[in-house]
Protein backbone atom coordinates (compact mmCIF):
# COMPACT_ATOMS: atom_id res chain seq x y z
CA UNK A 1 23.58 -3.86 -7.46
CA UNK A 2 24.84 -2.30 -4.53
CA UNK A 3 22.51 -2.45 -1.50
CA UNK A 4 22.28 -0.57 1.74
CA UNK A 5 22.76 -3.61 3.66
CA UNK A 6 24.73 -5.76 1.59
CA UNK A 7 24.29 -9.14 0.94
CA UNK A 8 27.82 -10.37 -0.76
CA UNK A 9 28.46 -12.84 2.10
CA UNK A 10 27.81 -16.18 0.96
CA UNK A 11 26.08 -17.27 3.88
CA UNK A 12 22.95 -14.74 3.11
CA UNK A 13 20.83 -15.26 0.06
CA UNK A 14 20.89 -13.33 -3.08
CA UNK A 15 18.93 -10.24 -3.46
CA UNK A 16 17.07 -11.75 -6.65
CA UNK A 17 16.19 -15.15 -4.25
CA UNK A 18 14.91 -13.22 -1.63
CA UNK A 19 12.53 -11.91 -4.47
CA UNK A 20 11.34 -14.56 -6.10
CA UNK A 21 10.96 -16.66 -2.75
CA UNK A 22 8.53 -13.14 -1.07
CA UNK A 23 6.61 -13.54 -4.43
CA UNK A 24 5.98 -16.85 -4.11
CA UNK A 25 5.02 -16.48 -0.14
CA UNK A 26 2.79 -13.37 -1.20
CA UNK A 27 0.72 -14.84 -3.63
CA UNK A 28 0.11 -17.88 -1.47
CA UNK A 29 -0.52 -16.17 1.95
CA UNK A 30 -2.98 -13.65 -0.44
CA UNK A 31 -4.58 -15.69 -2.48
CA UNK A 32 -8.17 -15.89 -0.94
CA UNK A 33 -7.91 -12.17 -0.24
CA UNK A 34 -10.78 -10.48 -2.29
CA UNK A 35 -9.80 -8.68 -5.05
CA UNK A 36 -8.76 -5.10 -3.14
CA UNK A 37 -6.44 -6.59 -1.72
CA UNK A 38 -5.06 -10.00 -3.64
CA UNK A 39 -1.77 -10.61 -5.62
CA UNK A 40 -2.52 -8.27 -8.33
CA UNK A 41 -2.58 -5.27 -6.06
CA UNK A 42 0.52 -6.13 -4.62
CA UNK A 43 2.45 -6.61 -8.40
CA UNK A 44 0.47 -2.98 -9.16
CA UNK A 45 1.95 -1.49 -6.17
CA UNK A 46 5.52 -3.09 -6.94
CA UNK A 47 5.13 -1.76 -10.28
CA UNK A 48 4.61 1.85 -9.17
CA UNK A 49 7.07 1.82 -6.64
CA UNK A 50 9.73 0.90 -9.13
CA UNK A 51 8.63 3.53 -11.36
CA UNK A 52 8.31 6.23 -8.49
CA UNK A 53 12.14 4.94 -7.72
CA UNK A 54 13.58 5.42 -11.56
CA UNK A 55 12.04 8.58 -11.40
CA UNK A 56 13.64 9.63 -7.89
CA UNK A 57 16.93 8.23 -9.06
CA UNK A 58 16.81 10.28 -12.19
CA UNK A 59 16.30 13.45 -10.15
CA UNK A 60 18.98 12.70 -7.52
CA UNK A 61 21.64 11.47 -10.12
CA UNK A 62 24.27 14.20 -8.61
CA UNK A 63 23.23 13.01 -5.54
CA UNK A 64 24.63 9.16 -5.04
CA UNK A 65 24.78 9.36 -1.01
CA UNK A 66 20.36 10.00 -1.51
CA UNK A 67 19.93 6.38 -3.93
CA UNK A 68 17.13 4.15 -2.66
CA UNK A 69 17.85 0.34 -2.62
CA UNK A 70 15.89 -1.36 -4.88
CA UNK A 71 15.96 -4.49 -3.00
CA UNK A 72 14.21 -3.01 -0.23
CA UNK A 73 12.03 -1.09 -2.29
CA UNK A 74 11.21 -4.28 -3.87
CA UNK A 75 11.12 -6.77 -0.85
CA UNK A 76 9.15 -4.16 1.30
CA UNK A 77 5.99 -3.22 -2.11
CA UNK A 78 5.62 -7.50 -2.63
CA UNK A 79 5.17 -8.16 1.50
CA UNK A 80 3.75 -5.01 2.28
CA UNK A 81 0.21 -6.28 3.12
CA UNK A 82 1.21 -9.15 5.09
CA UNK A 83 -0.26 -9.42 8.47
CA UNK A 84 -2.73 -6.89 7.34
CA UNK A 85 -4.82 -6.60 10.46
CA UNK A 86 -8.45 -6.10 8.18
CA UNK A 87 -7.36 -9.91 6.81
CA UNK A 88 -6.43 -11.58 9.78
CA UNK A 89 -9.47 -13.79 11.41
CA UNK A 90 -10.54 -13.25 14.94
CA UNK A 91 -9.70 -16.92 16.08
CA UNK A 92 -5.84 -16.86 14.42
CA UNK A 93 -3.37 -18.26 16.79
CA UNK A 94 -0.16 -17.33 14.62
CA UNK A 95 1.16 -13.68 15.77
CA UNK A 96 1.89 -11.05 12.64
CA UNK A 97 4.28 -8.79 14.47
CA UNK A 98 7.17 -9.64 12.77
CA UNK A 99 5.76 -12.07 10.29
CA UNK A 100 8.27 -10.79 7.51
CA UNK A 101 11.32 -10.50 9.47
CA UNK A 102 10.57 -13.97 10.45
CA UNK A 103 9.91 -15.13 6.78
CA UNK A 104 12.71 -13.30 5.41
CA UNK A 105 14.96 -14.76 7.79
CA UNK A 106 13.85 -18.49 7.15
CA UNK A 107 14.79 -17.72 3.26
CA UNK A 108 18.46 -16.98 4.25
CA UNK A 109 17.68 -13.34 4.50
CA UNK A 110 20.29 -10.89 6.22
CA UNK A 111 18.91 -10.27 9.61
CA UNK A 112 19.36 -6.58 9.64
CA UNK A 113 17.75 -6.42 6.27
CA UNK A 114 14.92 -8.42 7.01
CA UNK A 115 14.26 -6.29 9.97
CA UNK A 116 14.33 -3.07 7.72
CA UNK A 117 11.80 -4.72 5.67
CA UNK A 118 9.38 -5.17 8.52
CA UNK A 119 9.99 -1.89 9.98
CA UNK A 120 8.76 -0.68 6.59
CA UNK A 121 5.72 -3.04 5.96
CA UNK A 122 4.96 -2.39 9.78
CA UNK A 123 4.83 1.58 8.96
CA UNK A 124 3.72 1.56 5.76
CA UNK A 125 -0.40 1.91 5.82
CA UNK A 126 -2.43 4.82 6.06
CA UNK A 127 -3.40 4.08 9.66
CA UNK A 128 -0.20 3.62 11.02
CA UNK A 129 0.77 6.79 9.75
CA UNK A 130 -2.33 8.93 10.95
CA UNK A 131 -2.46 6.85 13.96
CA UNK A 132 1.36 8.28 14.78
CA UNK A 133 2.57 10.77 12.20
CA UNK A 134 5.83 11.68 14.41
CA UNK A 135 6.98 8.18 14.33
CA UNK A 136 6.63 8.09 10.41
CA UNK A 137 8.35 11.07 10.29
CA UNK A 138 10.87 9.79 12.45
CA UNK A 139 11.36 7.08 10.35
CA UNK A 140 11.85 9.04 6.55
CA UNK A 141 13.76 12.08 8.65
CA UNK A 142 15.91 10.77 11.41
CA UNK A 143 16.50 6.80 11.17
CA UNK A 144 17.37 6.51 7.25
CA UNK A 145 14.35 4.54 6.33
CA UNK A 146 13.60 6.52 2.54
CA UNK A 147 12.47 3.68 1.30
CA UNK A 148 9.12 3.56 3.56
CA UNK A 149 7.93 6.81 1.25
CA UNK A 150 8.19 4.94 -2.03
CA UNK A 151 6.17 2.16 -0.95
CA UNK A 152 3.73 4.33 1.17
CA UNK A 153 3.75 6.47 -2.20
CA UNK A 154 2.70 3.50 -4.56
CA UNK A 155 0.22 1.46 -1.77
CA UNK A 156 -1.92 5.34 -2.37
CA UNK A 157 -1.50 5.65 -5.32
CA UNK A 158 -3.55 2.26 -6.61
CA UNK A 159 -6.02 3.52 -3.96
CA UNK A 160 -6.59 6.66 -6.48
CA UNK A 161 -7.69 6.80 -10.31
CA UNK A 162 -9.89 4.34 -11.65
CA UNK A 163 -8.24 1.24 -9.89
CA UNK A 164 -8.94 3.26 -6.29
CA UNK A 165 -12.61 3.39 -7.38
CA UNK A 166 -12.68 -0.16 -8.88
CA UNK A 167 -10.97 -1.30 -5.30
CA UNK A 168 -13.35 0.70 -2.64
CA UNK A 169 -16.72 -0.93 -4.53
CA UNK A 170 -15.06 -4.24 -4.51
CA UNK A 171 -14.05 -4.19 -0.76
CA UNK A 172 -17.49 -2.65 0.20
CA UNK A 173 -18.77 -5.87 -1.44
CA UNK A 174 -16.38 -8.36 0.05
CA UNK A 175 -15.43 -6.72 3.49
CA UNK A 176 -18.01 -3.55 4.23
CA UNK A 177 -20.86 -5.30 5.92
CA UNK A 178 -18.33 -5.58 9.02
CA UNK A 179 -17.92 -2.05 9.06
CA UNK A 180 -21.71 -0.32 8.25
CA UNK A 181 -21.96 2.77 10.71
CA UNK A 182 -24.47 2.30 13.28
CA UNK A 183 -28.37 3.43 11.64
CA UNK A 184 -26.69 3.29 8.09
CA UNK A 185 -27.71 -0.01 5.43
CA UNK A 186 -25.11 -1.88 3.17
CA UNK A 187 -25.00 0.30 0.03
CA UNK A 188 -23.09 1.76 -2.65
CA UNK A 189 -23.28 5.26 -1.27
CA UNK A 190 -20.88 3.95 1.78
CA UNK A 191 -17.74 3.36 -0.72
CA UNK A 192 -18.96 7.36 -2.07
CA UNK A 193 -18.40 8.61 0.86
CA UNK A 194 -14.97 6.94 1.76
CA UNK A 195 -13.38 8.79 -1.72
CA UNK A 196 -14.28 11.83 0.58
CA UNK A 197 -13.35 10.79 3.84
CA UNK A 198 -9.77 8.64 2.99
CA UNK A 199 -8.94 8.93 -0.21
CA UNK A 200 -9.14 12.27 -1.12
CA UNK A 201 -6.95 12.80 1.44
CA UNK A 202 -4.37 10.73 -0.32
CA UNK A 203 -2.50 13.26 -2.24
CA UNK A 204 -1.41 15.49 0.44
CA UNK A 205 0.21 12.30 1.73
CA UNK A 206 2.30 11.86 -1.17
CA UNK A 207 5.94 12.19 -0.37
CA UNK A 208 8.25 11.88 -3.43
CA UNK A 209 8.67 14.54 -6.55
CA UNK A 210 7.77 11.47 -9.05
CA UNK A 211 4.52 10.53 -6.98
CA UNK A 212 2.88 13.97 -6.45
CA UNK A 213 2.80 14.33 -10.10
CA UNK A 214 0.65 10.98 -10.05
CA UNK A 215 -1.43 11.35 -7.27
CA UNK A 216 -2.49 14.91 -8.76
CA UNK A 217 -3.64 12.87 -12.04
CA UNK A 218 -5.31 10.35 -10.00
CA UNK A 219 -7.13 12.44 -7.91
CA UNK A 220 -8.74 14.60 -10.38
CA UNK A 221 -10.00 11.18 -11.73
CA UNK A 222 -11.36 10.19 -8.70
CA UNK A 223 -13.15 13.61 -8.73
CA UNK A 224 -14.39 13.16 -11.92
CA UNK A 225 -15.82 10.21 -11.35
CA UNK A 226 -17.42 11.61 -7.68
CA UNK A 227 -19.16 14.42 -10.23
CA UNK A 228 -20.78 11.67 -12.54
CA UNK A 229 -21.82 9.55 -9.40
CA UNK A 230 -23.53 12.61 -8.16
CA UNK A 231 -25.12 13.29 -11.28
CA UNK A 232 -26.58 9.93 -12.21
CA UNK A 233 -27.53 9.14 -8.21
CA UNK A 234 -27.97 12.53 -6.30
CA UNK A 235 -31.85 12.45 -7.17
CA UNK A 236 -32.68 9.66 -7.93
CA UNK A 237 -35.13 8.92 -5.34
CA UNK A 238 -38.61 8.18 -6.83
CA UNK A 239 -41.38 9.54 -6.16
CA UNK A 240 -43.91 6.78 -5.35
CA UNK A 241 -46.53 9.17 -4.27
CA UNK A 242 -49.38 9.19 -6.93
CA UNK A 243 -49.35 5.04 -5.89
């Protein structure tokens, strides 16, 4: 294929051995990561960021000069949850800054495209973005980096649908004792009320044509499922009084 930053020098590695070597890396450095967060997120979110990108393509098909490079697409969805910070223990010595640049490198990577990947994964999540939307707009607008909305696209949209709801119970359960609200217990109704306070949110986050479509679908499941959690729970509170 023909990359934004190409690779044809012999001294770099191949586009398809940078892949398979970051999908080896990825499932190792994930593979005690609960189940929100393990290998099989990362090959869903890979998944939907090469079908956000066939769909893109097929839209801008007049419109060579606006292709996405797969490779980066690619590289950037398998690493993009390395170094998260919610994984990394307290007492780790190792520093994550550039943890894929650095990996990328070591695998005969092109420097300059190893540091697009890590500007990517470094920009990707939903709290960098909040934290500093005028950098992430910087980013898609002004410094050429399209490829960071495909892969923010695809990370949201496994947080949606049935596979968002699946997710949030299982990382209440693995991860959400660390984060109870002060006065508040360890329950079900905390992942409830993150669908309202994150996720929701999701879809008006959505950047490409392909992924709004999605995200709309995904949502209204999400809602769905909010309405039949609110039916079966909302009053269910018994009444022990006559004891």
């Amino acid at each position: 294929m023909t990359a934004t930053i190409s690779n044809q020098q012999q001294q770099y590695a191949s586009d398809a051995e940078l892949v398979r070597a970051a999908t080896a890396y990825m499932t190792e450095y994930m593979a005690e990561y609960d189940p929100s967060h393990n290998p099989a997120h990362v090959h869903r979110v890979v998944a939907l960021a090469h079908q956000i990108l066939e769909a893109e393509n097929a839209l801008d098909n007049n419109n060579h000069s606006a292709e996405y490079d797969k490779t980066v697409v690619t590289l950037a969805a398998l690493l993009h949850d390395i170094g998260d910070g919610k994984y990394i223990k307290t007492d780790a010595t190792t520093a994550t800054e550039n943890i894929v640049c650095d990996f990328l490198i070591s695998q005969g990577a092109n420097p300059a495209l190893a540091q697009r990947i890590q500007t990517i994964v470094s920009n990707v999540s939903y709290s960098a973005e909040t934290k500093d939307p005028g950098r992430n707009r910087m980013l898609l607008e002004q410094d050429g980096y399209r490829e960071l909305a495909i892969v923010q696209d695809a990370d949201r949209l496994d947080a949606l649908g049935a596979v968002g709801v699946g997710r949030c119970f299982v990382f209440l359960g693995a991860q959400g004792k660390k984060h109870i609200p002060p006065g508040r217990t360890w329950d079900l109704e905390l992942a409830v009320e993150h669908f309202a306070e994150k996720l929701l949110r999701l879809e008006s986050m959505i950047k490409t044509r392909a992924g709004r479509e999605m995200a709309r679908v995904r949502t209204n499941r999400l809602l769905e499922f909010m309405g039949w959690w609110e039916e079966e729970v909302g009053g269910a509170v018994a009444d022990t009084t006559p004891y």
